[in-house]
N, C-alpha and C. Protein backbone atom coordinates (compact mmCIF):
# COMPACT_ATOMS: atom_id res chain seq x y z
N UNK A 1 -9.66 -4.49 -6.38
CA UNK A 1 -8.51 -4.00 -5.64
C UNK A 1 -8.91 -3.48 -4.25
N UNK A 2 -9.95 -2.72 -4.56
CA UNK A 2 -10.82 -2.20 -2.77
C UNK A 2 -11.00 -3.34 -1.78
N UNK A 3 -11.28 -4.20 -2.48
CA UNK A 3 -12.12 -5.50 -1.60
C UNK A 3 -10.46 -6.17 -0.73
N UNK A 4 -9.37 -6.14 -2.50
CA UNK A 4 -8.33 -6.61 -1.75
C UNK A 4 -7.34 -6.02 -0.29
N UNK A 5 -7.88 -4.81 -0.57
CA UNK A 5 -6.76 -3.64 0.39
C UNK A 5 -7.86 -4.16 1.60
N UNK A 6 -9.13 -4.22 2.14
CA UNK A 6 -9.95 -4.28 2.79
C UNK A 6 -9.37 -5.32 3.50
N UNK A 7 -9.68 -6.29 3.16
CA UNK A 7 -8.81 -7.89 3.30
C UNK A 7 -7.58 -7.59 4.62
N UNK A 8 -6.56 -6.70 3.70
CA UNK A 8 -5.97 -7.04 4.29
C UNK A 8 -5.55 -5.88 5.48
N UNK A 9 -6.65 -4.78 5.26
CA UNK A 9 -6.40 -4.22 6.64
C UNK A 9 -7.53 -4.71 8.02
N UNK A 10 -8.35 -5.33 7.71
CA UNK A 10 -8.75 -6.19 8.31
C UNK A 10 -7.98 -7.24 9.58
N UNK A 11 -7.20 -7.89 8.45
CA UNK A 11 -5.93 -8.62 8.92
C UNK A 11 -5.35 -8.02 9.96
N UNK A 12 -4.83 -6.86 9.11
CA UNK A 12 -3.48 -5.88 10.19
C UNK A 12 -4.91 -5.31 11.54
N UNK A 13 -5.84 -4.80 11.51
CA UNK A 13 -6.31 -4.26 12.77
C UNK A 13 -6.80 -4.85 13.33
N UNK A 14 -6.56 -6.42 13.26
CA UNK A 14 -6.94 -7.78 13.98
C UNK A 14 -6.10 -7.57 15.23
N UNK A 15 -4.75 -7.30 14.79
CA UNK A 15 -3.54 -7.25 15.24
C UNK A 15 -2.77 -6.47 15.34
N UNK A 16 -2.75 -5.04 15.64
CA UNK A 16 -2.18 -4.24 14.85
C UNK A 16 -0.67 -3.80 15.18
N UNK A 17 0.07 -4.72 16.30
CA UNK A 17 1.22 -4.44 16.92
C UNK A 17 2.44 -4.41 15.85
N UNK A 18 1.95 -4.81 14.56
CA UNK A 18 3.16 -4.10 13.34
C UNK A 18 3.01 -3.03 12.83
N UNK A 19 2.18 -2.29 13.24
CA UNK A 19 1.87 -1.11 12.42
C UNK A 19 1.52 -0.13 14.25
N UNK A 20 2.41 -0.34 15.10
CA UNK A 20 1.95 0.14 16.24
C UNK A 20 3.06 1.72 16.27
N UNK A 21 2.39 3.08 16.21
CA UNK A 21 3.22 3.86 16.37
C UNK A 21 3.51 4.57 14.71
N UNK A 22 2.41 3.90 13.51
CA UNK A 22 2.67 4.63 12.30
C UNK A 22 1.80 5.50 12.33
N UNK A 23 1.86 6.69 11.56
CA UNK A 23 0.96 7.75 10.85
C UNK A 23 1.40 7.74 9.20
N UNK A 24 0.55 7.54 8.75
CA UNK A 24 1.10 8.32 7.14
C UNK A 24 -0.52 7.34 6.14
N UNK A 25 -0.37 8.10 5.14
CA UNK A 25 -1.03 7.89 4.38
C UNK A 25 -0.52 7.83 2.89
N UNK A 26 -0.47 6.46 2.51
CA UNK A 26 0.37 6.12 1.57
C UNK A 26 -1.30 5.71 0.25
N UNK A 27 -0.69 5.98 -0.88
CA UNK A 27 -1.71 6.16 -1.93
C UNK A 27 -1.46 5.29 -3.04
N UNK A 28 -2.17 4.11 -3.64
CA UNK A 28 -1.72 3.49 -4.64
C UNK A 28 -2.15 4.04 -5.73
N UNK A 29 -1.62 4.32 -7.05
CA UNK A 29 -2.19 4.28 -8.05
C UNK A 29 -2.02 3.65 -9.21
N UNK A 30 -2.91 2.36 -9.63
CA UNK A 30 -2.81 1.19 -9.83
C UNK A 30 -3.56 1.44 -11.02
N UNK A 31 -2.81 1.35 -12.25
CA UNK A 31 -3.39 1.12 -13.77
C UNK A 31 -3.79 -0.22 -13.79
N UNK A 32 -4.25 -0.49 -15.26
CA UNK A 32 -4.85 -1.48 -15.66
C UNK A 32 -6.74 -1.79 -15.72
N UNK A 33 -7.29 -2.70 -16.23
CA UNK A 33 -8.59 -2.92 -16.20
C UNK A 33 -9.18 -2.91 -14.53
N UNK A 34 -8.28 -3.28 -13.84
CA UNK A 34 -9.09 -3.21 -12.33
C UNK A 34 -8.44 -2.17 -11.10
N UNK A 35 -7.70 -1.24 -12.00
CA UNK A 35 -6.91 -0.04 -11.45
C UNK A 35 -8.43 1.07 -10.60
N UNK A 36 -7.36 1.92 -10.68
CA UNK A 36 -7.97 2.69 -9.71
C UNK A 36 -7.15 3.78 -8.77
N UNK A 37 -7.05 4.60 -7.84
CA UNK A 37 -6.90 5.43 -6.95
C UNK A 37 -6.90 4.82 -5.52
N UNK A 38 -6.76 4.35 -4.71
CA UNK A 38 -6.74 4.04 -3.56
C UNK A 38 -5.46 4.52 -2.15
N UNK A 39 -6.03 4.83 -0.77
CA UNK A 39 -5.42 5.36 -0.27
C UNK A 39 -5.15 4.19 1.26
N UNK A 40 -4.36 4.57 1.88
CA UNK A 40 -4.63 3.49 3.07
C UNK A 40 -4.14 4.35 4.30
N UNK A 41 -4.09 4.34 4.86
CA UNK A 41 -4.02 5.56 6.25
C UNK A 41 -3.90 4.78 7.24
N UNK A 42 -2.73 5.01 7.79
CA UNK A 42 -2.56 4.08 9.28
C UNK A 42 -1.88 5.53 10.38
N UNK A 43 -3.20 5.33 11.59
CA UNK A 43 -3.55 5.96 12.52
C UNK A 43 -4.07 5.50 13.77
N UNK A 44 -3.19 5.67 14.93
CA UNK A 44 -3.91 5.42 16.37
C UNK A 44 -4.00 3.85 16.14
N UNK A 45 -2.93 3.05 15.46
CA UNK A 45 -3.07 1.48 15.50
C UNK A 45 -3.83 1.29 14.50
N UNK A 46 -4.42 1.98 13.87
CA UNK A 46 -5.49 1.33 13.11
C UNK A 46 -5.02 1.90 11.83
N UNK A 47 -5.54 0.83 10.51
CA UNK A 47 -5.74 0.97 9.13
C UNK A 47 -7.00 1.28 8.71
N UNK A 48 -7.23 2.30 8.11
CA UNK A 48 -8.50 2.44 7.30
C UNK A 48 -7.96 2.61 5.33
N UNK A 49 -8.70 2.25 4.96
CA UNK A 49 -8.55 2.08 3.24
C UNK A 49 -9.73 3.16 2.64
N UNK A 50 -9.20 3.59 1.74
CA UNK A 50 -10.41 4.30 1.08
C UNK A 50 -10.22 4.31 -0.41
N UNK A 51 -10.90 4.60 -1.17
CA UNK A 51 -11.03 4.61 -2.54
C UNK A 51 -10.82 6.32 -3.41
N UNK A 52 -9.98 6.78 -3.88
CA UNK A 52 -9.69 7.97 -4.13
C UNK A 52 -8.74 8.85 -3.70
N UNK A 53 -9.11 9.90 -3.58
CA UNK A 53 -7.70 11.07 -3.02
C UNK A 53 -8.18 12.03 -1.64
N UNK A 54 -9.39 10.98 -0.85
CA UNK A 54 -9.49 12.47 0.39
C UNK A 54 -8.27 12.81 1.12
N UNK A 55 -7.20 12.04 1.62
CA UNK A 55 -6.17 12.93 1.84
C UNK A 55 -4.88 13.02 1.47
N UNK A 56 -4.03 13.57 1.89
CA UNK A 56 -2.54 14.00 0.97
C UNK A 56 -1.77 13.07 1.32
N UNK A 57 -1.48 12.50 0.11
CA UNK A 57 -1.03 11.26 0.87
C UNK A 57 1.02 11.77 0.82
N UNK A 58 1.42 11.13 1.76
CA UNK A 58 2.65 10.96 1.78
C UNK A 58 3.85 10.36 1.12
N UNK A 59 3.03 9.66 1.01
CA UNK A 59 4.29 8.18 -0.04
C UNK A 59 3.03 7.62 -1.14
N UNK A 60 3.41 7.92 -2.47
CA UNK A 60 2.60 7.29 -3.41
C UNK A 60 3.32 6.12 -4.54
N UNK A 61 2.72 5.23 -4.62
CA UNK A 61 3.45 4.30 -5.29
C UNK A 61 2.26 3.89 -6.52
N UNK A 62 2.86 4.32 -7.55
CA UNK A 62 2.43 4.16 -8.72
C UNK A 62 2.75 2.44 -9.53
N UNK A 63 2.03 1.55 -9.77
CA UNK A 63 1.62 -0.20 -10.44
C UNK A 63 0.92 -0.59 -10.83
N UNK A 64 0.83 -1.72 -12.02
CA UNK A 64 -0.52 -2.24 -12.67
C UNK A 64 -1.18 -3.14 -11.77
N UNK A 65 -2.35 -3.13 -12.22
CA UNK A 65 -3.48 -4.25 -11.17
C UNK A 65 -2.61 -5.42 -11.37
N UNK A 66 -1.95 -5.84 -12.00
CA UNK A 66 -1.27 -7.24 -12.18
C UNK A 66 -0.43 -6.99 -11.54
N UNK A 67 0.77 -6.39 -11.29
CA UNK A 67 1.76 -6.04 -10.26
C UNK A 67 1.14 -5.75 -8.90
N UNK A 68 0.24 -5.09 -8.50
CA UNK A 68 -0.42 -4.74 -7.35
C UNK A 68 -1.46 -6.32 -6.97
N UNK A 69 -1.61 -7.44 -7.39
CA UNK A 69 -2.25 -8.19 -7.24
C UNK A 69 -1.18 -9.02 -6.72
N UNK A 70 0.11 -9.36 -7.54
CA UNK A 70 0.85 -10.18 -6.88
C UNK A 70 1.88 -9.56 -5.54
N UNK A 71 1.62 -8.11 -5.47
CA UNK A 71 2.18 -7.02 -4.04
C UNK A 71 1.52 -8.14 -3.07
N UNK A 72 0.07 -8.21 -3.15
CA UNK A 72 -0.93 -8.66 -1.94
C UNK A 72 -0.41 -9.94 -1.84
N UNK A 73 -0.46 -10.87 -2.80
CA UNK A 73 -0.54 -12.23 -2.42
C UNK A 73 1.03 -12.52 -2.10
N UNK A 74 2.22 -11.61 -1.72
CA UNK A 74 2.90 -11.97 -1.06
C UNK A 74 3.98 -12.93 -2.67
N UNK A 75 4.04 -12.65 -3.77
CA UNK A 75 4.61 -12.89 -5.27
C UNK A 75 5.13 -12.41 -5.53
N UNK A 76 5.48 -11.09 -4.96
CA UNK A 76 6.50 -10.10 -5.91
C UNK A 76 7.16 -9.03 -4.61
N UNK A 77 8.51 -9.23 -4.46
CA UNK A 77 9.10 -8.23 -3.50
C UNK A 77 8.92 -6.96 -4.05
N UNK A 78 8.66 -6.10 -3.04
CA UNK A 78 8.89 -4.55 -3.23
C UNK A 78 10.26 -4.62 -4.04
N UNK A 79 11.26 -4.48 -3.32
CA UNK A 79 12.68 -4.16 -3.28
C UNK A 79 12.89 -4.04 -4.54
N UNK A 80 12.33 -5.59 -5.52
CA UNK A 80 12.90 -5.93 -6.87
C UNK A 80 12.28 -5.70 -7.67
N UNK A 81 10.85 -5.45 -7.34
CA UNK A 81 9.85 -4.38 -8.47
C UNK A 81 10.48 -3.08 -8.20
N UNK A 82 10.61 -2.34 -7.56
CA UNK A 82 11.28 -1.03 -7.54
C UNK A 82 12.52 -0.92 -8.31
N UNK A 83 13.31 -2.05 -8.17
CA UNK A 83 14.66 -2.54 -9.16
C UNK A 83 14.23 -1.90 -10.51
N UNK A 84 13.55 -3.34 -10.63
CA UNK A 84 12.93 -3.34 -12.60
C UNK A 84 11.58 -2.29 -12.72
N UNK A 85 11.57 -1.46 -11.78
CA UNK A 85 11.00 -0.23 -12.48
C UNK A 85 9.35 -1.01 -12.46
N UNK A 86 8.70 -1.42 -11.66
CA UNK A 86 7.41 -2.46 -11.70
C UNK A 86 6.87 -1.48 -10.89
N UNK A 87 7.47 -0.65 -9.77
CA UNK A 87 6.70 -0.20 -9.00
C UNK A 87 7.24 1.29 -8.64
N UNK A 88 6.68 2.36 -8.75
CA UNK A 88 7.25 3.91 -9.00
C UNK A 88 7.18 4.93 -7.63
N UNK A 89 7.94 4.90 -6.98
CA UNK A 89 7.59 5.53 -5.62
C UNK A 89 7.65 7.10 -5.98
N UNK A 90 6.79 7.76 -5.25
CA UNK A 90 6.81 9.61 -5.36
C UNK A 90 6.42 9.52 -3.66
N UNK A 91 7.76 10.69 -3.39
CA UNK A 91 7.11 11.09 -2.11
C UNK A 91 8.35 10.42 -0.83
N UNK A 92 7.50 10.35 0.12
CA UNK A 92 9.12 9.81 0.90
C UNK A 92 8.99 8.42 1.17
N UNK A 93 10.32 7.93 0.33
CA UNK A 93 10.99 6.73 0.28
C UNK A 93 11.22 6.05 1.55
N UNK A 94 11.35 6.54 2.34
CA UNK A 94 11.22 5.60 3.79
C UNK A 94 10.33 5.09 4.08
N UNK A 95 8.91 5.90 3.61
CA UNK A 95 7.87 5.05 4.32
C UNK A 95 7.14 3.98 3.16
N UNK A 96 7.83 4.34 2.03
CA UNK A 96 7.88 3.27 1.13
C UNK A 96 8.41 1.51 1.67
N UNK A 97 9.99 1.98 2.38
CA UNK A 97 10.89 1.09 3.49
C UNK A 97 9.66 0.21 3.91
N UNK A 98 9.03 1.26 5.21
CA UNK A 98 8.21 1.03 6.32
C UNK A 98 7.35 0.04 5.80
N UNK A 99 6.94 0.40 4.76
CA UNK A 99 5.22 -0.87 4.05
C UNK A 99 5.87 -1.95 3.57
N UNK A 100 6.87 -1.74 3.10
CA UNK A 100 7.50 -3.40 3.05
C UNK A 100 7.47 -4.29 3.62
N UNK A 101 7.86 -4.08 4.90
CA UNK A 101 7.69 -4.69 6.13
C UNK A 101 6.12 -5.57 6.05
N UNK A 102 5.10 -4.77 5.83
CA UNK A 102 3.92 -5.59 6.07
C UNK A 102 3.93 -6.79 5.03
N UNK A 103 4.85 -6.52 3.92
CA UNK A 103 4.94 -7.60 2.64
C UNK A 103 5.57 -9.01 3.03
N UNK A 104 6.83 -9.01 3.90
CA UNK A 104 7.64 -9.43 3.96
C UNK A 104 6.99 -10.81 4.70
């Protein structure tokens, strides 16, 4: 899952004019065999990813590595996992909104 979040902030700070003007630090916490804690922090244009809880995160969205695998590959809308209860937001729901966007 680290390697995958890596990937794709990679991607975004290739480029970072979609994510130009965010702050927040949004936190996955992703059950299953390849779960884990992970955080992603977008600052000054840039994404950094980290593994754990160093900071407070803002918007946390609770999913299994199988749900969080098909998040990445662009398989499963936010909108309609949040529907059927696939994906558990705590925290503020807008910037839940906001990360969609990078899905879409």
């Amino acid at each position: 899952m680290l390697q995958e979040l890596e990937t794709l902030a990679d991607l975004i700070n290739q480029n970072p004019s979609a994510i130009e003007g965010w702050l927040a630090v949004y936190q996955f916490d992703v059950s299953g065999e390849r779960g884990g804690t992970f955080q992603v922090q977008f600052c000054n244009n840039h994404v950094q990813v980290t593994e754990g809880k160093p900071n407070q995160a803002q918007c946390t969205l609770q999913l299994s590595d199988t749900n969080f695998t098909k998040l990445l590959q662009k398989q499963l809308n936010p909108a309609t996992a949040f529907i059927l209860g696939k994906i558990k937001i705590k925290g503020d729901i807008s910037l839940a909104l906001q990360l969609q966007s990078l899905f879409a």
